[in-house]
C-alpha atoms as a PDB file:
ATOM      1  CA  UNK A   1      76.192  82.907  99.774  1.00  0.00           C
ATOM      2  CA  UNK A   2      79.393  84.200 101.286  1.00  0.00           C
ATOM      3  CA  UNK A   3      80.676  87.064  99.133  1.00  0.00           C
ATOM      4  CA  UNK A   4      84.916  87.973  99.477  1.00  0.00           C
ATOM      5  CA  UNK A   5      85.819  91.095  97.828  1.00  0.00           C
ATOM      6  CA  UNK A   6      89.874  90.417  96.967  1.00  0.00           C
ATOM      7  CA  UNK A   7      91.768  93.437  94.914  1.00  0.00           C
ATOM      8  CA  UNK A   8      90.660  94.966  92.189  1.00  0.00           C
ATOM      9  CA  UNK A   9      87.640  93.132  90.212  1.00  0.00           C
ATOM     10  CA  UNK A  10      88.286  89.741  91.644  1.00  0.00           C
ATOM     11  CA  UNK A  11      85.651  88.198  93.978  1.00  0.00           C
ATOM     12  CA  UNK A  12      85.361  84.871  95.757  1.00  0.00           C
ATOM     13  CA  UNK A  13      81.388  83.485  96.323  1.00  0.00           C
ATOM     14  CA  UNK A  14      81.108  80.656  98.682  1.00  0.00           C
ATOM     15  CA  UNK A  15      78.320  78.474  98.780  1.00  0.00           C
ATOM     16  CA  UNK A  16      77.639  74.384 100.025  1.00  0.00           C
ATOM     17  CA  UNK A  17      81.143  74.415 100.899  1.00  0.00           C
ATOM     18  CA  UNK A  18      82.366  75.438  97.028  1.00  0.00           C
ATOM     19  CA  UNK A  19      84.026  78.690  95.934  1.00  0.00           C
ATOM     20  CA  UNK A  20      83.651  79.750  92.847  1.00  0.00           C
ATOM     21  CA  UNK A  21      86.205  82.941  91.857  1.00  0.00           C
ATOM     22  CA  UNK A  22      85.697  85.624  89.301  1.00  0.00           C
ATOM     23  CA  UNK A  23      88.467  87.633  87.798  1.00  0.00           C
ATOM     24  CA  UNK A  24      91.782  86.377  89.426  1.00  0.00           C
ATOM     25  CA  UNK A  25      94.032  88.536  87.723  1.00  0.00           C
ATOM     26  CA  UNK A  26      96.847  90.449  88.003  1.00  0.00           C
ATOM     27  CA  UNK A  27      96.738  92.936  90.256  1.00  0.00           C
ATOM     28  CA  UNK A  28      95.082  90.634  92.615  1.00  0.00           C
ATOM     29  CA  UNK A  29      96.905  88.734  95.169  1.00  0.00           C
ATOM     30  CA  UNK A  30      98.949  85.869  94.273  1.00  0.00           C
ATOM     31  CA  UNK A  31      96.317  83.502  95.945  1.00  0.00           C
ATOM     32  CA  UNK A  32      93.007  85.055  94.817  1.00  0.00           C
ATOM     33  CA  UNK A  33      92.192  81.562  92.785  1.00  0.00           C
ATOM     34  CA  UNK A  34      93.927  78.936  94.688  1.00  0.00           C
ATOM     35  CA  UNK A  35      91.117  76.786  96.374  1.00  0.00           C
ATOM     36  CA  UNK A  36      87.902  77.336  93.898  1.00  0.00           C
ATOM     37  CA  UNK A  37      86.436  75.117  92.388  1.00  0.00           C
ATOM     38  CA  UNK A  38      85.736  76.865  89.537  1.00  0.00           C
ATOM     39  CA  UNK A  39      86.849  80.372  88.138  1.00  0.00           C
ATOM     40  CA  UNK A  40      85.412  82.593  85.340  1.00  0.00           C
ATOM     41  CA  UNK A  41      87.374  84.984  83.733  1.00  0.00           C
ATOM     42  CA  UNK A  42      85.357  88.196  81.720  1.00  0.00           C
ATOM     43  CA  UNK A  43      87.936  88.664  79.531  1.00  0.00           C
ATOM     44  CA  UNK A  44      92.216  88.617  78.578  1.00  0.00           C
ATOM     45  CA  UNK A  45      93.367  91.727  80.195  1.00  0.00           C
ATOM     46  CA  UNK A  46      96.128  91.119  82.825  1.00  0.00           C
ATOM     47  CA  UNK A  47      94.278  92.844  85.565  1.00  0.00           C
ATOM     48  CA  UNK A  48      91.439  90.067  85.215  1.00  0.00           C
ATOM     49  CA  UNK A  49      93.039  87.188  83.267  1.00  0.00           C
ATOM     50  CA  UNK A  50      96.573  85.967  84.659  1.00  0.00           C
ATOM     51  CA  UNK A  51      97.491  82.739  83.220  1.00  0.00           C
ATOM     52  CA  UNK A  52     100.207  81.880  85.847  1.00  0.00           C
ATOM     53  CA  UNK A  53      97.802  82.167  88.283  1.00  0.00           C
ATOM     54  CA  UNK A  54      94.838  80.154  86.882  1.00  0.00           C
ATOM     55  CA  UNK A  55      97.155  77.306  86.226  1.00  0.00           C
ATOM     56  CA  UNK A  56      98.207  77.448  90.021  1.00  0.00           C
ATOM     57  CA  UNK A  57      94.527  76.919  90.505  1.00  0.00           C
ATOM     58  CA  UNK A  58      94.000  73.993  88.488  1.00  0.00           C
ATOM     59  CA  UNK A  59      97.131  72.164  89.414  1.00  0.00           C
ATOM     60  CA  UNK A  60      95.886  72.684  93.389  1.00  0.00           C
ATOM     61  CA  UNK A  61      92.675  71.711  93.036  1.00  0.00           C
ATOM     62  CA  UNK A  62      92.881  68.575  90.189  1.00  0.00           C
ATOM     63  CA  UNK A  63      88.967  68.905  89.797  1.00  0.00           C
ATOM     64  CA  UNK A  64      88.570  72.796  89.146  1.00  0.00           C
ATOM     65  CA  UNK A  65      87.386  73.709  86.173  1.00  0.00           C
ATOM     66  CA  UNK A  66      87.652  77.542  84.351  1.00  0.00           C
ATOM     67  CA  UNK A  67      84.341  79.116  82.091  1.00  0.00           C
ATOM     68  CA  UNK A  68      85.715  82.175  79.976  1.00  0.00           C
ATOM     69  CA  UNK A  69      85.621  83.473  76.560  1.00  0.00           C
ATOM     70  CA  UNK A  70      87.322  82.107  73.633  1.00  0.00           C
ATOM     71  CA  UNK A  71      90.457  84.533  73.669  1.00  0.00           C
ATOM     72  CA  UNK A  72      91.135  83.124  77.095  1.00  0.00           C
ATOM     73  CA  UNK A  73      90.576  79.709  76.679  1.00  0.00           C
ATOM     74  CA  UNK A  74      92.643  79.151  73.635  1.00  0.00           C
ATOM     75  CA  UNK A  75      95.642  80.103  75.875  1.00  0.00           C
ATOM     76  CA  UNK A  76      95.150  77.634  78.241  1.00  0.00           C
ATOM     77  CA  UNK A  77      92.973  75.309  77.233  1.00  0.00           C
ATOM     78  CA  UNK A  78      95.762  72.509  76.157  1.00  0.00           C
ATOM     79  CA  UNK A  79      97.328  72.107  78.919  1.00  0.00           C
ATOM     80  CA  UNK A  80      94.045  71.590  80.993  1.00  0.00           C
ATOM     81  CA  UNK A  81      91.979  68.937  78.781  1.00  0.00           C
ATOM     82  CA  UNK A  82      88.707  69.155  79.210  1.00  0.00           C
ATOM     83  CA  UNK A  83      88.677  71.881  82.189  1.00  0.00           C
ATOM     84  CA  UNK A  84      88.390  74.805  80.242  1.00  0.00           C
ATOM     85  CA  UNK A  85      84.627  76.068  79.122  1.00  0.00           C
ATOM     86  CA  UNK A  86      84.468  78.598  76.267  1.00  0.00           C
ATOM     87  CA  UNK A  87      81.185  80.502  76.506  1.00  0.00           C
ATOM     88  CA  UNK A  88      79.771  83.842  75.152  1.00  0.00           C
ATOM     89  CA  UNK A  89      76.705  85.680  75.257  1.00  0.00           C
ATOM     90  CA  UNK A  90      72.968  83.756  75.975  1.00  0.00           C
ATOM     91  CA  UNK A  91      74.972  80.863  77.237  1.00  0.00           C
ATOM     92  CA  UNK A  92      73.962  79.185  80.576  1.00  0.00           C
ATOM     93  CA  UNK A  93      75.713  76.880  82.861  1.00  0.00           C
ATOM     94  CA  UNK A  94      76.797  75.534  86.319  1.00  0.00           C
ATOM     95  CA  UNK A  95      79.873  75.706  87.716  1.00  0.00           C
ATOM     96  CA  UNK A  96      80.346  74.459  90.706  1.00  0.00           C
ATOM     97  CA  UNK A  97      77.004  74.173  92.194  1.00  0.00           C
ATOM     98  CA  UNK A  98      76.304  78.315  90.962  1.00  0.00           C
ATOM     99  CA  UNK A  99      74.210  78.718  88.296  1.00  0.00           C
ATOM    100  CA  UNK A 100      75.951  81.108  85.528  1.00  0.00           C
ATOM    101  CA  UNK A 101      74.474  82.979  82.727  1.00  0.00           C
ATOM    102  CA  UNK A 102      77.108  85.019  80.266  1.00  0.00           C
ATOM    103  CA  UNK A 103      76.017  88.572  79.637  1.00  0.00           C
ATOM    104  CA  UNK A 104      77.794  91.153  77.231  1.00  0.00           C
ATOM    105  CA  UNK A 105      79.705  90.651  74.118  1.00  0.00           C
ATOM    106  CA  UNK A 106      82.100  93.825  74.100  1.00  0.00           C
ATOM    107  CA  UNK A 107      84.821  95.611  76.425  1.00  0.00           C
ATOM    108  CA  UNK A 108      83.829  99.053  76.953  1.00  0.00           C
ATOM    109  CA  UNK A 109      85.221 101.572  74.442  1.00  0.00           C
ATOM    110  CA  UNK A 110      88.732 103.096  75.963  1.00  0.00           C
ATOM    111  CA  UNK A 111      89.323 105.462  72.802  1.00  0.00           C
ATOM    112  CA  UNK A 112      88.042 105.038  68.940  1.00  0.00           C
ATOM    113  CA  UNK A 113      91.556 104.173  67.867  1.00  0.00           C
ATOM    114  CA  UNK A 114      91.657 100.811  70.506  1.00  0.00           C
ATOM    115  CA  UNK A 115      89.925  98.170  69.151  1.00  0.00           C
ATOM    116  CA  UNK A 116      87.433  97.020  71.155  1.00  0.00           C
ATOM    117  CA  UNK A 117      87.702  93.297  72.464  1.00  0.00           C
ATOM    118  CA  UNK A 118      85.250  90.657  73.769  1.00  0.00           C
ATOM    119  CA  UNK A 119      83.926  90.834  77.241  1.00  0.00           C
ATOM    120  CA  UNK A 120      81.450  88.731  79.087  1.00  0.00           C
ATOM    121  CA  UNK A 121      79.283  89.356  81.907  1.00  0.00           C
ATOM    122  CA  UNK A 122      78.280  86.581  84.609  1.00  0.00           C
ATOM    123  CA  UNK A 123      74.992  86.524  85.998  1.00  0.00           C
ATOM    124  CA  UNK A 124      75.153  83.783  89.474  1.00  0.00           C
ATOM    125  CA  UNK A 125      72.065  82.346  90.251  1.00  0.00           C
ATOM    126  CA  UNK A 126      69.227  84.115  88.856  1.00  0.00           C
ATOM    127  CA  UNK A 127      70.161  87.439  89.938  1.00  0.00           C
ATOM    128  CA  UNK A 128      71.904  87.240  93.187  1.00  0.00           C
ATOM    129  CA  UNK A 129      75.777  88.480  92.013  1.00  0.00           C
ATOM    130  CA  UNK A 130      76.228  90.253  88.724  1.00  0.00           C
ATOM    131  CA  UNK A 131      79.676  90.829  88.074  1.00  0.00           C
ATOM    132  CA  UNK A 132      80.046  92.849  84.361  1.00  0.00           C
ATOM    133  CA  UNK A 133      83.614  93.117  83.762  1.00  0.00           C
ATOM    134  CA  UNK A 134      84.754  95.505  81.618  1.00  0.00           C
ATOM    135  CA  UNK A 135      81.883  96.625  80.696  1.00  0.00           C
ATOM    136  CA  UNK A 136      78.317  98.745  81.926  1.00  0.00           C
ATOM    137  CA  UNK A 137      76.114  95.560  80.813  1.00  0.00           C
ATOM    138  CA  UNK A 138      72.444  95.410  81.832  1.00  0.00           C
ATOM    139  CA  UNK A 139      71.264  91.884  82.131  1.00  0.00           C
ATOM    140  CA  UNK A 140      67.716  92.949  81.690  1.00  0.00           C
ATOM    141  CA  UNK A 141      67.574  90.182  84.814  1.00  0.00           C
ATOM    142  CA  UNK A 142      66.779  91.409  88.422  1.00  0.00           C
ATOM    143  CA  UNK A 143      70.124  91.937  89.961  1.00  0.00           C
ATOM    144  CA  UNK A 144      70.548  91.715  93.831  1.00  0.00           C
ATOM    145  CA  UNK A 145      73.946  92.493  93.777  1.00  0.00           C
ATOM    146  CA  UNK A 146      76.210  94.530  91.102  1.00  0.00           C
ATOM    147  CA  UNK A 147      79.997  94.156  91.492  1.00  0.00           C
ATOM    148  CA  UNK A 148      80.159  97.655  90.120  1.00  0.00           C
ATOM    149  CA  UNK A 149      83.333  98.858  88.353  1.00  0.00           C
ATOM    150  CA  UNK A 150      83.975 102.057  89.484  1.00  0.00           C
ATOM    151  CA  UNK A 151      87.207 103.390  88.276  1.00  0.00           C
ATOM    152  CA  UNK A 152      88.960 102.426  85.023  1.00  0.00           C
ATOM    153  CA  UNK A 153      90.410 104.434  81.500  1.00  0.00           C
ATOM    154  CA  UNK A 154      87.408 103.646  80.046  1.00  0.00           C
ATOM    155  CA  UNK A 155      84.551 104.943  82.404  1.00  0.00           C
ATOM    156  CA  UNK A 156      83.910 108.717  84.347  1.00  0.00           C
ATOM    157  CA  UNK A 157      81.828 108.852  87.499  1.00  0.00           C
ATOM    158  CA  UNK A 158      78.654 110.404  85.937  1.00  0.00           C
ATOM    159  CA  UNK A 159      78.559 107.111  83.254  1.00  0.00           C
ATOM    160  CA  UNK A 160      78.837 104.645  86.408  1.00  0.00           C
ATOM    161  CA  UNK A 161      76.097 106.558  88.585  1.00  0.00           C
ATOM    162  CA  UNK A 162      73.820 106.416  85.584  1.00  0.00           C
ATOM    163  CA  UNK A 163      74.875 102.684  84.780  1.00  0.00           C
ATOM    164  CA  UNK A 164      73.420 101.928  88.572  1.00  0.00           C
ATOM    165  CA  UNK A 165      70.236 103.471  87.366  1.00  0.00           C
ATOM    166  CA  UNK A 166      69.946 101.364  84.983  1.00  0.00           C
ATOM    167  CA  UNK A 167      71.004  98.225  86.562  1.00  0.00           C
ATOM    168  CA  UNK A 168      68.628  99.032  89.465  1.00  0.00           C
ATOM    169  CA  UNK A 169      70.425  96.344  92.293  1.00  0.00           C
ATOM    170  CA  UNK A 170      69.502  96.121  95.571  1.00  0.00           C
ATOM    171  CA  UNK A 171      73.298  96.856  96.241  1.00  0.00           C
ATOM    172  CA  UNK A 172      76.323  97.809  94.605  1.00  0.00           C
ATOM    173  CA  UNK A 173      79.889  96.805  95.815  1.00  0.00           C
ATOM    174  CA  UNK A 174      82.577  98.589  94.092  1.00  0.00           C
ATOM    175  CA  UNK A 175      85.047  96.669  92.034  1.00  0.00           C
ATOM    176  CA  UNK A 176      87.444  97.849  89.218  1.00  0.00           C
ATOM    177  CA  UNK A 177      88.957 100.086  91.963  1.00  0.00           C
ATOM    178  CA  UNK A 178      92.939  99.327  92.670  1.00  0.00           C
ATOM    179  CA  UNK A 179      93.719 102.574  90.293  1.00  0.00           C
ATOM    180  CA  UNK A 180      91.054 104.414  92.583  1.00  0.00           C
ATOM    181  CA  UNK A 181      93.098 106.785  95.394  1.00  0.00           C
ATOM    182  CA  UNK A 182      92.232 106.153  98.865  1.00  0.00           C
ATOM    183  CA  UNK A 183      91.804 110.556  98.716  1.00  0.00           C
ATOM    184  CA  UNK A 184      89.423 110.030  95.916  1.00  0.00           C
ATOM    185  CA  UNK A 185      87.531 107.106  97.594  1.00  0.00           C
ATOM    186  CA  UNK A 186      85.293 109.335 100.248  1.00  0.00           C
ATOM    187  CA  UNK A 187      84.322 111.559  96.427  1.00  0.00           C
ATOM    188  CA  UNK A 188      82.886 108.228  94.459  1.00  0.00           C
ATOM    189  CA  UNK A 189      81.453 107.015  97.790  1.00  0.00           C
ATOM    190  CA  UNK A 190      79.366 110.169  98.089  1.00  0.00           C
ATOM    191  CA  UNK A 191      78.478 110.764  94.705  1.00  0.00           C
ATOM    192  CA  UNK A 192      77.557 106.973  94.055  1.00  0.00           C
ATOM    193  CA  UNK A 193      75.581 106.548  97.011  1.00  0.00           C
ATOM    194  CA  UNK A 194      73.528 110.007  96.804  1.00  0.00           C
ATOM    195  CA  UNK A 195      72.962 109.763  92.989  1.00  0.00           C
ATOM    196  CA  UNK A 196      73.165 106.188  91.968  1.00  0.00           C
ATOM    197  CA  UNK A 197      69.004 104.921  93.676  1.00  0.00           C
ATOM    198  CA  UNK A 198      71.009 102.156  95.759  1.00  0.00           C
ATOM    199  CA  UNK A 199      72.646 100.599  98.803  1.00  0.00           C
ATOM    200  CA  UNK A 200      76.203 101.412  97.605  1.00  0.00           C
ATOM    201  CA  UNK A 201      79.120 100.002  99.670  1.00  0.00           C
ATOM    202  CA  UNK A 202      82.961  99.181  99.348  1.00  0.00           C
ATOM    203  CA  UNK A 203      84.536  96.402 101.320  1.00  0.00           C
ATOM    204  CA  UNK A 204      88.411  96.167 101.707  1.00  0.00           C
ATOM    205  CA  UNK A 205      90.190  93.276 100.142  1.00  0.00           C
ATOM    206  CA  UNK A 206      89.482  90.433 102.564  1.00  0.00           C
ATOM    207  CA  UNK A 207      86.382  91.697 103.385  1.00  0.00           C
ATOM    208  CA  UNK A 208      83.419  89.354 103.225  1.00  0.00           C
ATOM    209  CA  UNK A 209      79.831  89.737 103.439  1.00  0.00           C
ATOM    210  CA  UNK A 210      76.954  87.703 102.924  1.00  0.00           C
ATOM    211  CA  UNK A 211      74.475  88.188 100.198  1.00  0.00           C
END
């Protein structure tokens, strides 16, 4: 499987000649989703969910089809018959030739007074990319890879180092990391990678690797 790490927490997996695309939102580039076959969205904030952008997708690529949550889908789902999956926590499915199975129920707490909004994790085929969202979800599945979100208002460094513990991957790539300072970068790198029990890497947008 061909990972591409694009900006922020969006990611591209190719696979049999499909691409599947998680989290093509806003602060991602204009053309993170055009060409999948299939997207999944973890939840309806702007820097994963941009509805411009996901119907750009499906109007390129007639036979693409979006799995999300139901916050999500209800925003788009009428103008795309048919082509939008709502799914949630336990479910399993196959999108585009990747096997999926949603993780998580709940956006990490930014503050007490915020409430706190749905969030799904997806799990692609049986353990190879885990990609969490907004959220420090453990799938309780082996994980090869963990898109890892590394900087957002809602997490410090000590909670992600000890959420790597947890997850035990073989690897973590960061994600979640647009807000993150290229003079801060070389600090997370360090700390992640001494404390956090695993392979921890960053790729540039663009970058691809295969996992």
């Amino acid at each position: 499987m061909k990972l591409t790490k694009m900006s922020h927490a969006c990611v591209r997996l190719e696979k049999g000649g499909r691409t599947l695309v998680l989290d093509p939102g806003g602060f991602s580039e204009e053309d993170a989703a055009l060409g999948a076959d299939a997207v999944l969205v973890t939840h309806e904030h702007p820097d994963h969910f941009d509805e411009g952008r996901l119907r750009a997708a499906l109007e390129h690529n007639p036979a693409a089809e979006i799995w999300t949550l139901r916050s999500v889908a209800e925003r788009i789902s009428a103008a795309f018959p048919g082509r939008v999956h709502t799914v949630g926590h336990g479910d399993t499915f196959t999108a585009a030739g990747f096997d999926v199975q949603v993780h998580g129920e709940l956006h990490a707490v930014i503050h007490p007074d915020i409430p706190r909004i749905t969030n799904v994790g997806y799990l692609i085929d049986d353990g190879t990319v885990f990609h969490p969202g907004d959220a420090l979800t453990v799938p309780g599945r082996r994980v090869e890879t963990l898109m890892l979100p590394v900087m957002a208002p809602w997490n410090k460094i000590s909670e992600v180092i000890d959420y790597v513990r947890e997850v035990k991957p073989q690897r973590a790539y960061d994600i979640h990391d647009a807000l993150l300072t290229d003079l801060a970068r070389p600090i997370y790198d360090r700390q992640i990678g001494a404390l956090g029990g695993t392979d921890h890497r960053r790729l540039t947008p663009g970058d691809c690797t295969d996992v």
